[in-house]
N, C-alpha and C. Protein backbone atom coordinates (compact mmCIF):
# COMPACT_ATOMS: atom_id res chain seq x y z
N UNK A 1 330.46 -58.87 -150.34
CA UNK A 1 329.22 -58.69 -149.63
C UNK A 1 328.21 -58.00 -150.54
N UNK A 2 326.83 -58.61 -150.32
CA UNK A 2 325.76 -57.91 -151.18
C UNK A 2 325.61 -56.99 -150.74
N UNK A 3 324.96 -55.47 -151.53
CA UNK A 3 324.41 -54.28 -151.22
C UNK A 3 322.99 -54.79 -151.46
N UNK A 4 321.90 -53.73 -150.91
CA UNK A 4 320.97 -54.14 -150.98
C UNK A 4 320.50 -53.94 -152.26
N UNK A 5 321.19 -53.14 -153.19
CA UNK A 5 320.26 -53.13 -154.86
C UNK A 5 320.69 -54.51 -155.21
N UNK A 6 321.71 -55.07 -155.26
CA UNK A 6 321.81 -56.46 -155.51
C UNK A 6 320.95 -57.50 -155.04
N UNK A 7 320.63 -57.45 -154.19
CA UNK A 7 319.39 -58.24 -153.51
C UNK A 7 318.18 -58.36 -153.96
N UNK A 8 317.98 -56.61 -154.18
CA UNK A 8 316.42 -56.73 -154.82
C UNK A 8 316.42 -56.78 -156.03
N UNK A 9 317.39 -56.58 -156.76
CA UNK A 9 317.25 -57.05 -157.79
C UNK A 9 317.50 -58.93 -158.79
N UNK A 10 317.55 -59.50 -157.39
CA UNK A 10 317.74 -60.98 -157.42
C UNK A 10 316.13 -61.40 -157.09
N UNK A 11 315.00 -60.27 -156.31
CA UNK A 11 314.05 -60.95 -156.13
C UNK A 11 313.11 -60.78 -157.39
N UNK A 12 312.94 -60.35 -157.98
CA UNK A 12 312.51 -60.09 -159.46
C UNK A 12 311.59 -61.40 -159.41
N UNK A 13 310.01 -61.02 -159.82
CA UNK A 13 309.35 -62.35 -159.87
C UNK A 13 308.68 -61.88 -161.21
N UNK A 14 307.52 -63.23 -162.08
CA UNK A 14 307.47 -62.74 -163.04
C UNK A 14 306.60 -62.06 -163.26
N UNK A 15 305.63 -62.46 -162.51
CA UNK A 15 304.67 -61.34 -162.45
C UNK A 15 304.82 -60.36 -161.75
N UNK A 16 304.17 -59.01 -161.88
CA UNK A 16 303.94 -57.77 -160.47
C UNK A 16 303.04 -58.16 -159.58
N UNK A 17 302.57 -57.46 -158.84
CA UNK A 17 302.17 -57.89 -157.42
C UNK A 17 300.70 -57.96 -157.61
N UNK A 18 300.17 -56.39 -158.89
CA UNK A 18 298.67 -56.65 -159.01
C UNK A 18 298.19 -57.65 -159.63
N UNK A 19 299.23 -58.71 -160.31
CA UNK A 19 298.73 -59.60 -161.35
C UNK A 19 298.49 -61.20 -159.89
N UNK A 20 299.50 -60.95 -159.12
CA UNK A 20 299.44 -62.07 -157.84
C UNK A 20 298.01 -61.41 -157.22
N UNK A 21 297.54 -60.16 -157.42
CA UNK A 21 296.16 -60.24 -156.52
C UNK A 21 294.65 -60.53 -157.29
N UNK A 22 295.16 -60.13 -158.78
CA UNK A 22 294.20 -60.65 -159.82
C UNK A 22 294.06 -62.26 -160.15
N UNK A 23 295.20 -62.69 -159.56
CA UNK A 23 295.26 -64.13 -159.41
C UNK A 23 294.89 -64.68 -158.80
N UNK A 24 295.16 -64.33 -157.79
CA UNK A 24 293.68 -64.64 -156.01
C UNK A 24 292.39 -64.58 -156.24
N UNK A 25 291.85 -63.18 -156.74
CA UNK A 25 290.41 -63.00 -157.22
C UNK A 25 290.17 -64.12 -157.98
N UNK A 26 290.83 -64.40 -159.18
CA UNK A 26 290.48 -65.09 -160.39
C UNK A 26 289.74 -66.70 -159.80
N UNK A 27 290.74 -67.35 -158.07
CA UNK A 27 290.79 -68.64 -157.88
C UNK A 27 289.43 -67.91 -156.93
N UNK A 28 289.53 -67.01 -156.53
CA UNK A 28 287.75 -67.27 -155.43
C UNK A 28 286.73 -67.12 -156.26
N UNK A 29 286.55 -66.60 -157.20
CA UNK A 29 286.00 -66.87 -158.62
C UNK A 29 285.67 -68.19 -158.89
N UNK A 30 286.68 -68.74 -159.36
CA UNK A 30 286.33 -70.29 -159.39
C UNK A 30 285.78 -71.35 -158.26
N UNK A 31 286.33 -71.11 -157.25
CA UNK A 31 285.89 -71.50 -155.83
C UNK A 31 284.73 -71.32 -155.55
N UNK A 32 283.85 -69.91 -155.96
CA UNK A 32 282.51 -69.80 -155.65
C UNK A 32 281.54 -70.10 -156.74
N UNK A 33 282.19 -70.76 -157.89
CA UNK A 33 281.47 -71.62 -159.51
C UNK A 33 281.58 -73.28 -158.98
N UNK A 34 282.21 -73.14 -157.74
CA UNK A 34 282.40 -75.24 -157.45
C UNK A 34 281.27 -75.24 -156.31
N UNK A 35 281.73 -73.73 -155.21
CA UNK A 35 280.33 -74.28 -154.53
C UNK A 35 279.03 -74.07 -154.63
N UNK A 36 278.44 -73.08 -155.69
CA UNK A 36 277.47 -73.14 -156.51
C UNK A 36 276.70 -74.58 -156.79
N UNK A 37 277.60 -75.69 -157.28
CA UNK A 37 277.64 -77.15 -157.40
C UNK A 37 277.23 -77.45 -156.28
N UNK A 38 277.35 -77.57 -155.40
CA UNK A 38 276.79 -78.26 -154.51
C UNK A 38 275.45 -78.06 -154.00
N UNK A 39 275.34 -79.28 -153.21
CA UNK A 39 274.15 -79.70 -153.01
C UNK A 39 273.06 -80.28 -154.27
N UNK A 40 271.73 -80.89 -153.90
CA UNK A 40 270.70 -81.90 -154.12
C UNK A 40 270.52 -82.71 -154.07
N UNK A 41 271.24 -83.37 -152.76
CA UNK A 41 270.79 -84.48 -152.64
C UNK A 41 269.39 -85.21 -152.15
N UNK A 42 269.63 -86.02 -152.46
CA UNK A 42 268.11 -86.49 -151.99
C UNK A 42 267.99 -86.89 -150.58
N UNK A 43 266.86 -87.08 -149.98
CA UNK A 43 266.55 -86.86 -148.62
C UNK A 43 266.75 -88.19 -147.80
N UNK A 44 266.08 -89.54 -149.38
CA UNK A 44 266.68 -90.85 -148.04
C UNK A 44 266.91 -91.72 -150.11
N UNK A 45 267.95 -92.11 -149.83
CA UNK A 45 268.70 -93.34 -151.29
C UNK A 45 267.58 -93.90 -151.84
N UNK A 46 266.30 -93.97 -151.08
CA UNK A 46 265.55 -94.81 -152.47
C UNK A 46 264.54 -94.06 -153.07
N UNK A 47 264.74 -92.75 -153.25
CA UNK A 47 264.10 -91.72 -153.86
C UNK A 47 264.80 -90.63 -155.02
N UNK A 48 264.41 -90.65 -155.85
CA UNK A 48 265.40 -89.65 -156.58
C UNK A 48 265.11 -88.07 -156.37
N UNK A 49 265.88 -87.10 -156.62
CA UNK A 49 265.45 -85.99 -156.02
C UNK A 49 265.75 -85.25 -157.91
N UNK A 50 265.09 -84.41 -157.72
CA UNK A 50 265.09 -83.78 -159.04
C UNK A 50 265.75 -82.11 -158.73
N UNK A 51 266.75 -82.19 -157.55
CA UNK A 51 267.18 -80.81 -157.11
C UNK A 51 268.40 -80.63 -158.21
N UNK A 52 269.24 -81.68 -158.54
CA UNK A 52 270.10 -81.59 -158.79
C UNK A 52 270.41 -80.86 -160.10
N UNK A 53 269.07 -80.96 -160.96
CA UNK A 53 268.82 -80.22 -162.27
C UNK A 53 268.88 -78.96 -162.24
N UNK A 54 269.08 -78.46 -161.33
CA UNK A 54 268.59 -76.86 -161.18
C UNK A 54 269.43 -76.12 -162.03
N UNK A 55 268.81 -74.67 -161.97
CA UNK A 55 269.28 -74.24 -163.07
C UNK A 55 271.02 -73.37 -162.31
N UNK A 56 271.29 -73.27 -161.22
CA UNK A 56 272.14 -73.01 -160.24
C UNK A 56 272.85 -73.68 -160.80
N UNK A 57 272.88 -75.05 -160.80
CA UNK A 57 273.88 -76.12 -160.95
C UNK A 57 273.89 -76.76 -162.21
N UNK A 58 273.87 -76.38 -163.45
CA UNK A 58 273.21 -76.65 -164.27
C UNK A 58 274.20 -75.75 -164.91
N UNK A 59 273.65 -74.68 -165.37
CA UNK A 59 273.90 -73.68 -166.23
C UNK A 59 274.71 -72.60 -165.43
N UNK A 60 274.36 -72.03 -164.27
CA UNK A 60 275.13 -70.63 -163.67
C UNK A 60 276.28 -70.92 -162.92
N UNK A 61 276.73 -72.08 -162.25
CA UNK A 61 278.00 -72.73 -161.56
C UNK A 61 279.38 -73.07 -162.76
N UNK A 62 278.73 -73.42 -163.81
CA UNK A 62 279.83 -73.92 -165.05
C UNK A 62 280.43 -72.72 -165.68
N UNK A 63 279.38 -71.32 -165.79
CA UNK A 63 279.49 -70.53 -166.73
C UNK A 63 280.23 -69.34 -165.61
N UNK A 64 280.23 -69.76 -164.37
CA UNK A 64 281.01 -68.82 -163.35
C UNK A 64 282.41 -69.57 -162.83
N UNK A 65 282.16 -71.12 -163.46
CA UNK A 65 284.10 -71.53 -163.44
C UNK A 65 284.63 -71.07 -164.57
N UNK A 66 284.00 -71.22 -165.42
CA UNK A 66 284.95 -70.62 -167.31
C UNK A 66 285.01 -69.09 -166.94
N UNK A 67 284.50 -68.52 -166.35
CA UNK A 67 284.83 -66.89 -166.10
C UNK A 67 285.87 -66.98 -165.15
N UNK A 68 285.54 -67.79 -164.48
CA UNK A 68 287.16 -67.20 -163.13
C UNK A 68 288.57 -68.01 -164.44
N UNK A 69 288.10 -68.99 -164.50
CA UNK A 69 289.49 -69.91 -165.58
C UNK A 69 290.13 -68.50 -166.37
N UNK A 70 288.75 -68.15 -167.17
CA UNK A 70 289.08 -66.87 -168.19
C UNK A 70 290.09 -65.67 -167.97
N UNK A 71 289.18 -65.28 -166.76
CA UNK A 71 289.78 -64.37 -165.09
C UNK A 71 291.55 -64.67 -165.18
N UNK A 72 291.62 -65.73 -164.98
CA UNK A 72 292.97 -66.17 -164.35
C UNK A 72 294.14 -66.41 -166.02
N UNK A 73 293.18 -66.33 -166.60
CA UNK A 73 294.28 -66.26 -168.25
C UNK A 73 294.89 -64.42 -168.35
N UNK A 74 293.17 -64.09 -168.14
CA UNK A 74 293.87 -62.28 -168.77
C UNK A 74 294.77 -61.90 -167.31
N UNK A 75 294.64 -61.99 -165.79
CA UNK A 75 295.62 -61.63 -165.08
C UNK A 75 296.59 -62.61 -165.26
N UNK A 76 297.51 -63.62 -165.86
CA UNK A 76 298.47 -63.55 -166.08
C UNK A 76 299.22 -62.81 -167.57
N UNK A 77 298.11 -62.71 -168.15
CA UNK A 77 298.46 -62.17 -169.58
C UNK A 77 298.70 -60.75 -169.49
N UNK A 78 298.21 -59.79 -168.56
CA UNK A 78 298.59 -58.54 -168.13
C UNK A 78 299.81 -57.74 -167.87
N UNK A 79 299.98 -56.94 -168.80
CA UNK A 79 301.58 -56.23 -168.70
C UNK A 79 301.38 -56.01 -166.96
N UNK A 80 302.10 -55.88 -165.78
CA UNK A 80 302.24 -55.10 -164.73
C UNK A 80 302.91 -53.73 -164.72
N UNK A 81 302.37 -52.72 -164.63
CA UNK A 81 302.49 -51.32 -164.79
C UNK A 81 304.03 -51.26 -164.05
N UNK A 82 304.67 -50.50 -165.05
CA UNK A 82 306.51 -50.30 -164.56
C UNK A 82 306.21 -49.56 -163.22
């Protein structure tokens, strides 16, 4: 029969727990660089809309997914404090 140090020491994961919450942050990070992206469409198909250029979607949505991506390299790369 198991004791319970045997047990917990079978649950051993590889990361620690702050690196699973730096990991969460890292994906709403990215999540809020995709919906940045959205929107400009145009109002009726035979018009072009010039929303889509913006500088939102353009330049500040791309450069806030490579930060969460980035985000999500250094929290797995993080020792977890013994």
């Amino acid at each position: 029969m198991a004791t319970k140090n045997e047990n917990k020491e079978n649950t051993n994961f590889a990361l620690g727990r702050e690196n699973y919450k730096l990991l969460a942050i890292g994906f709403a990070i990215i999540v809020i660089g995709f919906l940045l992206m959205l929107g400009g469409k145009s109002v009726s198909p035979d018009k072009f809309s010039d929303n889509i250029f913006s500088f939102r979607r353009i330049t500040l949505a791309p450069i806030v997914v490579l930060a969460g991506f980035a985000f999500e390299i250094w929290a797995i790369m993080k020792k977890p404090k013994a």
